[in-house]
N, C-alpha and C. Protein backbone atom coordinates (compact mmCIF):
# COMPACT_ATOMS: atom_id res chain seq x y z
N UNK A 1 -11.48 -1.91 -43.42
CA UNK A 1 -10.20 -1.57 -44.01
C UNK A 1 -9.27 -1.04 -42.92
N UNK A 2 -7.81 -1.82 -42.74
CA UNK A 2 -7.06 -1.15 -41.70
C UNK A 2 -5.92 -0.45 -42.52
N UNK A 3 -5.77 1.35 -41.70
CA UNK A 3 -4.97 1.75 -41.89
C UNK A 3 -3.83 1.65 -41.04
N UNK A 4 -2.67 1.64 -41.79
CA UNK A 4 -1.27 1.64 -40.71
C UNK A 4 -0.45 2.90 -41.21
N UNK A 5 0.20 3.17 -39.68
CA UNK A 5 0.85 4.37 -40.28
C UNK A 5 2.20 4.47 -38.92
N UNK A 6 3.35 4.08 -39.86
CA UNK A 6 4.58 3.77 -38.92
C UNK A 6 5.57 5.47 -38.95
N UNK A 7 6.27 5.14 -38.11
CA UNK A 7 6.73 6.63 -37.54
C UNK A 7 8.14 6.17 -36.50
N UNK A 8 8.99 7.38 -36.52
CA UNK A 8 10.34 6.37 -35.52
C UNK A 8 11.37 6.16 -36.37
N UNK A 9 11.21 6.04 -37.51
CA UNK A 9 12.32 6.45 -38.41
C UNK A 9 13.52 7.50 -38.48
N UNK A 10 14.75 6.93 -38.90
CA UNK A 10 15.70 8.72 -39.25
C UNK A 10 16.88 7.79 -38.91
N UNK A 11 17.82 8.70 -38.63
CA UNK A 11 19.19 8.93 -38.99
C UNK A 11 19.53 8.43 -37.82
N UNK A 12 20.55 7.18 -37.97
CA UNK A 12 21.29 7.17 -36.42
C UNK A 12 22.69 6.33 -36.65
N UNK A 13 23.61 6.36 -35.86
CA UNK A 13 25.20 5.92 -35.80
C UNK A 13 24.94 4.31 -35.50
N UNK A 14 25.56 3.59 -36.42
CA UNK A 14 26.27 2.30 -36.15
C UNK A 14 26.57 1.80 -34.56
N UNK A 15 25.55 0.67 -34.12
CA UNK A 15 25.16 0.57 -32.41
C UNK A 15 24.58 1.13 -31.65
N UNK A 16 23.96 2.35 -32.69
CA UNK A 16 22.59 2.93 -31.93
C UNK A 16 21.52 2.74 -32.08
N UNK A 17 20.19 3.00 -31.27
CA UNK A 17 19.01 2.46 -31.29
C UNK A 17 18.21 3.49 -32.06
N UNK A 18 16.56 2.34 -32.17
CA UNK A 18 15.36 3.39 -32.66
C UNK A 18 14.27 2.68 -31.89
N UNK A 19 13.17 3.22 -32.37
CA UNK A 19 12.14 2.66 -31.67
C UNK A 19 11.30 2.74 -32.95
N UNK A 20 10.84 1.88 -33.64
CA UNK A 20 9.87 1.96 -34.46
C UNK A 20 8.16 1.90 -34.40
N UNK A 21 7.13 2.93 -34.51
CA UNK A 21 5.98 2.46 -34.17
C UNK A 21 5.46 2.41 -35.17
N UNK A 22 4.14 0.97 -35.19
CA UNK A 22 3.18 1.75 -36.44
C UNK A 22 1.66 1.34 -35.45
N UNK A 23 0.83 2.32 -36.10
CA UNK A 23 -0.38 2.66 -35.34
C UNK A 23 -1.79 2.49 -36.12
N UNK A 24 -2.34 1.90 -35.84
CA UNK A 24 -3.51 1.23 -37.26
C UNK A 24 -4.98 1.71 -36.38
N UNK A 25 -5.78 2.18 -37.83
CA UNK A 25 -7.16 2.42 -37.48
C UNK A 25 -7.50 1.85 -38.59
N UNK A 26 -8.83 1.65 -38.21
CA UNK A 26 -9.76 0.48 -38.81
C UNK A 26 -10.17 -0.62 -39.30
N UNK A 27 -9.04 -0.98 -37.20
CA UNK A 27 -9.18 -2.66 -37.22
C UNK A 27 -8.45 -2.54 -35.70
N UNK A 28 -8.57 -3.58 -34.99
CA UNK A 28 -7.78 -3.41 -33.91
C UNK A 28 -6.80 -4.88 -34.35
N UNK A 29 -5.39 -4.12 -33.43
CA UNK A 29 -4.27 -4.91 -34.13
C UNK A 29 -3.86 -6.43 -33.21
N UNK A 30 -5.15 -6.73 -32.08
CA UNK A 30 -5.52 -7.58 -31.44
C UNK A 30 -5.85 -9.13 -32.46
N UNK A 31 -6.44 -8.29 -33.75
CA UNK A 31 -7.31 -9.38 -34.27
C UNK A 31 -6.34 -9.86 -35.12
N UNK A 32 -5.24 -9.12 -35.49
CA UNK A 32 -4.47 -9.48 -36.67
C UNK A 32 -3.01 -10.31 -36.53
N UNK A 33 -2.38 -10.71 -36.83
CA UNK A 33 -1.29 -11.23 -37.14
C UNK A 33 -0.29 -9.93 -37.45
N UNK A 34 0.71 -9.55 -36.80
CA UNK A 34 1.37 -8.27 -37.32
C UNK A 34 2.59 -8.31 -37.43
N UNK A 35 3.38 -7.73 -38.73
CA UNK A 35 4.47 -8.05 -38.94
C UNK A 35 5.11 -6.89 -39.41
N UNK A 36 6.70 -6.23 -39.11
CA UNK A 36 7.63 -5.61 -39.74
C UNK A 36 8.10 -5.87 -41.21
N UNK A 37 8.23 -5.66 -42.02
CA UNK A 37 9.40 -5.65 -43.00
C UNK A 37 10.09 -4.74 -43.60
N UNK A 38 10.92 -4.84 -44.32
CA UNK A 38 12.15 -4.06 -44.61
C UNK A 38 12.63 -4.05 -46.05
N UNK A 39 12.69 -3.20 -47.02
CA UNK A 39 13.36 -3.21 -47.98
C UNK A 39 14.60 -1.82 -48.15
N UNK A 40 15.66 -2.82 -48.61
CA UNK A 40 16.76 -1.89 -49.03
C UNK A 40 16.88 -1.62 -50.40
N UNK A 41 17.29 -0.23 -50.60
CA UNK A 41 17.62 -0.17 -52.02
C UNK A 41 18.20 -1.03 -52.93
N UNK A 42 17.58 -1.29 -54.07
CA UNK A 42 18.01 -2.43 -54.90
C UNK A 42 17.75 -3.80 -54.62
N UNK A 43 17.15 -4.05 -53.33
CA UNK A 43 16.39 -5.18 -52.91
C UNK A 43 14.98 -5.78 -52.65
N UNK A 44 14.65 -6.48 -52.58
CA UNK A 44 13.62 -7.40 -52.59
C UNK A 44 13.14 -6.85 -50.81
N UNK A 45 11.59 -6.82 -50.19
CA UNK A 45 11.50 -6.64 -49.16
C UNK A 45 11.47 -8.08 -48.35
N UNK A 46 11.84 -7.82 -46.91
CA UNK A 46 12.20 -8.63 -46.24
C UNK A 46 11.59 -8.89 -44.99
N UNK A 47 11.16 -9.84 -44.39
CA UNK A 47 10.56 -9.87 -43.12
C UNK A 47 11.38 -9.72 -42.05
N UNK A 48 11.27 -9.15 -41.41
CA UNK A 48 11.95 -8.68 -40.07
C UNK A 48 11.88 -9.09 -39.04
N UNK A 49 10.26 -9.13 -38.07
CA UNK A 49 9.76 -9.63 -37.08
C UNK A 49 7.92 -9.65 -37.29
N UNK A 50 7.46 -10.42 -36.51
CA UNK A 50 6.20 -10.51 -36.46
C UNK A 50 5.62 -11.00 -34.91
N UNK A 51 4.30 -10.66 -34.85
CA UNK A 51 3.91 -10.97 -33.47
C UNK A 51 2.73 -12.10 -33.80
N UNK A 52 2.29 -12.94 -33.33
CA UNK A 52 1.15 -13.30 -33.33
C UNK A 52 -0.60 -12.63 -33.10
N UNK A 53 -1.60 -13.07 -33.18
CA UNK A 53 -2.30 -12.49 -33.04
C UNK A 53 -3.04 -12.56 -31.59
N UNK A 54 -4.10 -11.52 -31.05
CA UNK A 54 -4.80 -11.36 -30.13
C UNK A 54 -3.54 -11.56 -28.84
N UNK A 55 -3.75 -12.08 -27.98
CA UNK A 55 -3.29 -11.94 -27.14
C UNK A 55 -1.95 -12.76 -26.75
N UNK A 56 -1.36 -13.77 -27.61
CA UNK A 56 -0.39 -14.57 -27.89
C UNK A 56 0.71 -13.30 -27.88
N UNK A 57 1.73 -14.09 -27.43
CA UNK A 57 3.21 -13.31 -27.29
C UNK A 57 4.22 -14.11 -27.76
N UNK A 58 3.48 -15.09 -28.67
CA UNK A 58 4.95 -15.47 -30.04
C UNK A 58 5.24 -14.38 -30.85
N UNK A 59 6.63 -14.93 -31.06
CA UNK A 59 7.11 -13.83 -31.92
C UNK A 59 7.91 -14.69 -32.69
N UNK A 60 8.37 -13.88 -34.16
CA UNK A 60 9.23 -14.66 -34.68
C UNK A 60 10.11 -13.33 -35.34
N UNK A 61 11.52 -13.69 -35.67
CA UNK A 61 12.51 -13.01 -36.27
C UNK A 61 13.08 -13.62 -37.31
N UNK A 62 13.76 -12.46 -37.93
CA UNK A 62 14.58 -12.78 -39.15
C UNK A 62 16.15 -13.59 -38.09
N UNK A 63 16.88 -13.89 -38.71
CA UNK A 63 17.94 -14.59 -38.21
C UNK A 63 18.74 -13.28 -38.13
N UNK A 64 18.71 -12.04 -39.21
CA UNK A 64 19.79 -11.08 -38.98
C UNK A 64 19.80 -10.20 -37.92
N UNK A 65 17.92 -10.24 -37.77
CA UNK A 65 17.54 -9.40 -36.03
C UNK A 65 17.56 -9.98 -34.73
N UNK A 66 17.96 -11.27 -35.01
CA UNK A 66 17.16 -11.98 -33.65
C UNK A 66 18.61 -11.59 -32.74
N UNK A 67 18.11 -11.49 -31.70
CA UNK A 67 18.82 -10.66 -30.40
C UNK A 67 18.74 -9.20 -30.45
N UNK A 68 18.44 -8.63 -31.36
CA UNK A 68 18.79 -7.16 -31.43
C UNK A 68 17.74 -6.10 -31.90
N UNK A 69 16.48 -7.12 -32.32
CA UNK A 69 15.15 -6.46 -32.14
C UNK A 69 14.08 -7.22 -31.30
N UNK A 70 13.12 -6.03 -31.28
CA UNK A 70 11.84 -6.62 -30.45
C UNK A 70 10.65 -6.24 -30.83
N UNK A 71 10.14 -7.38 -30.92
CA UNK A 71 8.59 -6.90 -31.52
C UNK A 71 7.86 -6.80 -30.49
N UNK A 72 6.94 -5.72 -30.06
CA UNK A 72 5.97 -6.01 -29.32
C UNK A 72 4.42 -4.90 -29.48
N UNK A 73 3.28 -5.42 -29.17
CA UNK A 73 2.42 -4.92 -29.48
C UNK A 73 1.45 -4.22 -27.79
N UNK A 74 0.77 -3.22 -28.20
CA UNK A 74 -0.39 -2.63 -26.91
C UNK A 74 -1.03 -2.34 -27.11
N UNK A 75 -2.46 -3.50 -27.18
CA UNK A 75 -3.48 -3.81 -27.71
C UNK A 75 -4.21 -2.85 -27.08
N UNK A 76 -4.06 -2.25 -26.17
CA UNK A 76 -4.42 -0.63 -25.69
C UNK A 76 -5.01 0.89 -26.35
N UNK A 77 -3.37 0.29 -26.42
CA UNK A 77 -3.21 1.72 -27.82
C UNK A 77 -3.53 1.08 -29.35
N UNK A 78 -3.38 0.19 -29.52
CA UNK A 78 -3.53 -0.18 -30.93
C UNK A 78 -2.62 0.21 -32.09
N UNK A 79 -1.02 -0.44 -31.05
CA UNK A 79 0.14 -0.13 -31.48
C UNK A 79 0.63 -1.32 -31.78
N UNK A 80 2.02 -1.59 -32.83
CA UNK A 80 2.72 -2.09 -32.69
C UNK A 80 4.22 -2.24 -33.04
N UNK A 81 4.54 -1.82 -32.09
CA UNK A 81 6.66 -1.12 -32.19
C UNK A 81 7.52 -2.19 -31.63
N UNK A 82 8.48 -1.76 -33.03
CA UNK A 82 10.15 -2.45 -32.98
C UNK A 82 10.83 -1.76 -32.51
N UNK A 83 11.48 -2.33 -31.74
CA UNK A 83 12.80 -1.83 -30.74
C UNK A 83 13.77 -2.46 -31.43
N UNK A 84 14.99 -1.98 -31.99
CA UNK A 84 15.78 -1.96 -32.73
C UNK A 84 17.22 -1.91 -31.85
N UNK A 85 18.20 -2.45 -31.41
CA UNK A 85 18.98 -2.07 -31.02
C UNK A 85 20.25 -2.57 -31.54
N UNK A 86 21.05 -1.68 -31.67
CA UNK A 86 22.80 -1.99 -32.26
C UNK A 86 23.14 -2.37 -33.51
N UNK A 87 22.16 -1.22 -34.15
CA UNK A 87 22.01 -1.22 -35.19
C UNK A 87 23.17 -0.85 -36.29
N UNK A 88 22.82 -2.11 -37.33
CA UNK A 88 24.39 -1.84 -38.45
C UNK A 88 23.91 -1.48 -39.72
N UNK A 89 25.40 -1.08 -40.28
CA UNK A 89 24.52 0.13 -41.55
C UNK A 89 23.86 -0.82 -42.84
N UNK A 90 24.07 -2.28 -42.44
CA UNK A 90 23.46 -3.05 -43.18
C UNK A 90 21.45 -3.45 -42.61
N UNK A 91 21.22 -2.74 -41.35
CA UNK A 91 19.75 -2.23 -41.28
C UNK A 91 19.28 -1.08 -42.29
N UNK A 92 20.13 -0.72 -42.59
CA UNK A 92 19.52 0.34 -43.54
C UNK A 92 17.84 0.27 -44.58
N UNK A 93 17.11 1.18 -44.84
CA UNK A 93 16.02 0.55 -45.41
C UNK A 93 14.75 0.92 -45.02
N UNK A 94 14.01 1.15 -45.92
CA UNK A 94 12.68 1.62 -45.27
C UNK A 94 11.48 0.10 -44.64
N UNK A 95 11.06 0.73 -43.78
CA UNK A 95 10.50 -0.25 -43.15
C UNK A 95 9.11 -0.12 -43.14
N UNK A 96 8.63 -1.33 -43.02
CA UNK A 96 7.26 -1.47 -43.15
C UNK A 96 6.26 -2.26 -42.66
N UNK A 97 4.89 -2.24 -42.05
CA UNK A 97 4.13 -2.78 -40.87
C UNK A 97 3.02 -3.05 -41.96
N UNK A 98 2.71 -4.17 -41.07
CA UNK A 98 1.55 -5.06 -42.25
C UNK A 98 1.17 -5.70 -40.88
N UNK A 99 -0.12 -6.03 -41.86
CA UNK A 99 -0.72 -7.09 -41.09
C UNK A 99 -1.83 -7.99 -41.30
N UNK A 100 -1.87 -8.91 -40.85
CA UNK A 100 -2.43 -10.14 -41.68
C UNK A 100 -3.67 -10.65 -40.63
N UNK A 101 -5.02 -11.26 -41.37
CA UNK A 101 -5.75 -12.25 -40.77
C UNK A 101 -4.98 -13.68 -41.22
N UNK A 102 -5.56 -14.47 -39.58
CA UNK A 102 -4.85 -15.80 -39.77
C UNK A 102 -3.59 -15.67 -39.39
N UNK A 103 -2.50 -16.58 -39.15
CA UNK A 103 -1.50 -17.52 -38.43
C UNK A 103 0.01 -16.14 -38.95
N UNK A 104 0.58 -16.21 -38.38
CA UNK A 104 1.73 -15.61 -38.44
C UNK A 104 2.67 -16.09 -39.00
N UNK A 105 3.05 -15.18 -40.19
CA UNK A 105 4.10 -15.77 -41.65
C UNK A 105 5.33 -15.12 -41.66
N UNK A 106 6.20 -15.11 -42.29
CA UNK A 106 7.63 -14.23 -42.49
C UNK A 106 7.40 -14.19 -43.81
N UNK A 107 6.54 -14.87 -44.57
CA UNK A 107 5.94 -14.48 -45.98
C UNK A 107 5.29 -13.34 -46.42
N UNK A 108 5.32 -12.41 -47.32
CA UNK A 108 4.90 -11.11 -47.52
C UNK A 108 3.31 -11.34 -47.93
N UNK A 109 2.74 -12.60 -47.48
CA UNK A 109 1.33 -12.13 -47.44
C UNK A 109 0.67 -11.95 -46.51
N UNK A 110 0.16 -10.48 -46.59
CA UNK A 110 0.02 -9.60 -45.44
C UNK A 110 -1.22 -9.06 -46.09
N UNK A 111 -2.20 -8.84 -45.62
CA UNK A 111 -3.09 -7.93 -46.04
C UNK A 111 -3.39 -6.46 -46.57
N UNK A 112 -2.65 -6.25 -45.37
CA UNK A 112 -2.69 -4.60 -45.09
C UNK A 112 -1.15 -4.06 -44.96
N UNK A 113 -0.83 -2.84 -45.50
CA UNK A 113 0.30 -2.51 -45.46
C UNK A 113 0.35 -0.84 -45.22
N UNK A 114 1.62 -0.51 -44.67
CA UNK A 114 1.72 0.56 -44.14
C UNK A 114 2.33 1.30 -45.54
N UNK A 115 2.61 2.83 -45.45
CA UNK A 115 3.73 3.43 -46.35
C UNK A 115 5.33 3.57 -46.00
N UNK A 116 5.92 3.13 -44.56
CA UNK A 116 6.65 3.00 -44.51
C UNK A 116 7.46 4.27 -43.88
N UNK A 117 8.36 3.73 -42.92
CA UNK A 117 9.13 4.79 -42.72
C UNK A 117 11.20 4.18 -43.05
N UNK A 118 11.57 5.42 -42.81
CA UNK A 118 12.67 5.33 -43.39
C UNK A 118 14.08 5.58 -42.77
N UNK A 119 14.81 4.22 -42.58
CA UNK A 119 16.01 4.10 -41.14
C UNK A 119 17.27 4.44 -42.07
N UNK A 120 18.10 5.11 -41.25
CA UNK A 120 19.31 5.25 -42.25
C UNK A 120 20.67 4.73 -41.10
N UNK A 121 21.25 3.68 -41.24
CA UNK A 121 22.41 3.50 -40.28
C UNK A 121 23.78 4.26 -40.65
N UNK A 122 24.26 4.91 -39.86
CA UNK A 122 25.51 5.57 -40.92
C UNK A 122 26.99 5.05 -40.15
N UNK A 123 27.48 4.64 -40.70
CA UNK A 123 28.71 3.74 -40.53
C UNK A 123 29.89 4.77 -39.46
């Protein structure tokens, strides 16, 4: 059973950055397929970014992040953080780290899921 537990969240101005981490025990995040998502109030959650698994450095993005986030993982630490930058108050939304056995999806089937932390962009 893997736990995830993301952190890096809070309050920040319209074109400013975050750093999002989430940090999983009981599983290494080598083996998995790992992915961000995002839900805003009153919305449906959303895929964000994802990495491939083990040692692969595909990545894939949403069309609204691509240039302005980064997924990357350190199979080290048994991390894996979004770099967020220039950020608009339409990022708003709590975010959330999953992660999947097998091939890398923007589909919310994910195995394992985090509780989420919580970005606020303020205009």
């Amino acid at each position: 059973q893997v736990q995830l537990v993301e952190s890096g969240g809070g309050l920040v101005q319209a074109g400013g950055s975050l750093r999002l981490s989430c940090a999983a025990s009981g599983g290494t995040v080598s083996a998995y397929a790992m992915g961000w998502f995002r839900q805003a109030p009153g919305k449906e959650r959303e895929f964000v970014a994802g990495i491939k698994w083990l040692y692969s450095s595909t990545t894939l993005y949403a069309d609204s992040v691509k240039g302005r986030f980064t997924i990357s993982r350190d199979n080290a630490k048994n991390t894996v953080d979004l770099q967020m930058n220039s950020l608009k108050p339409e990022d708003t939304a709590v975010y959330y780290c999953a992660a999947r056995r097998g091939t890398l999806t923007n589909t919310p089937a994910y195995d394992y899921w985090g509780q989420g932390t919580l970005v606020t962009v303020s205009s």
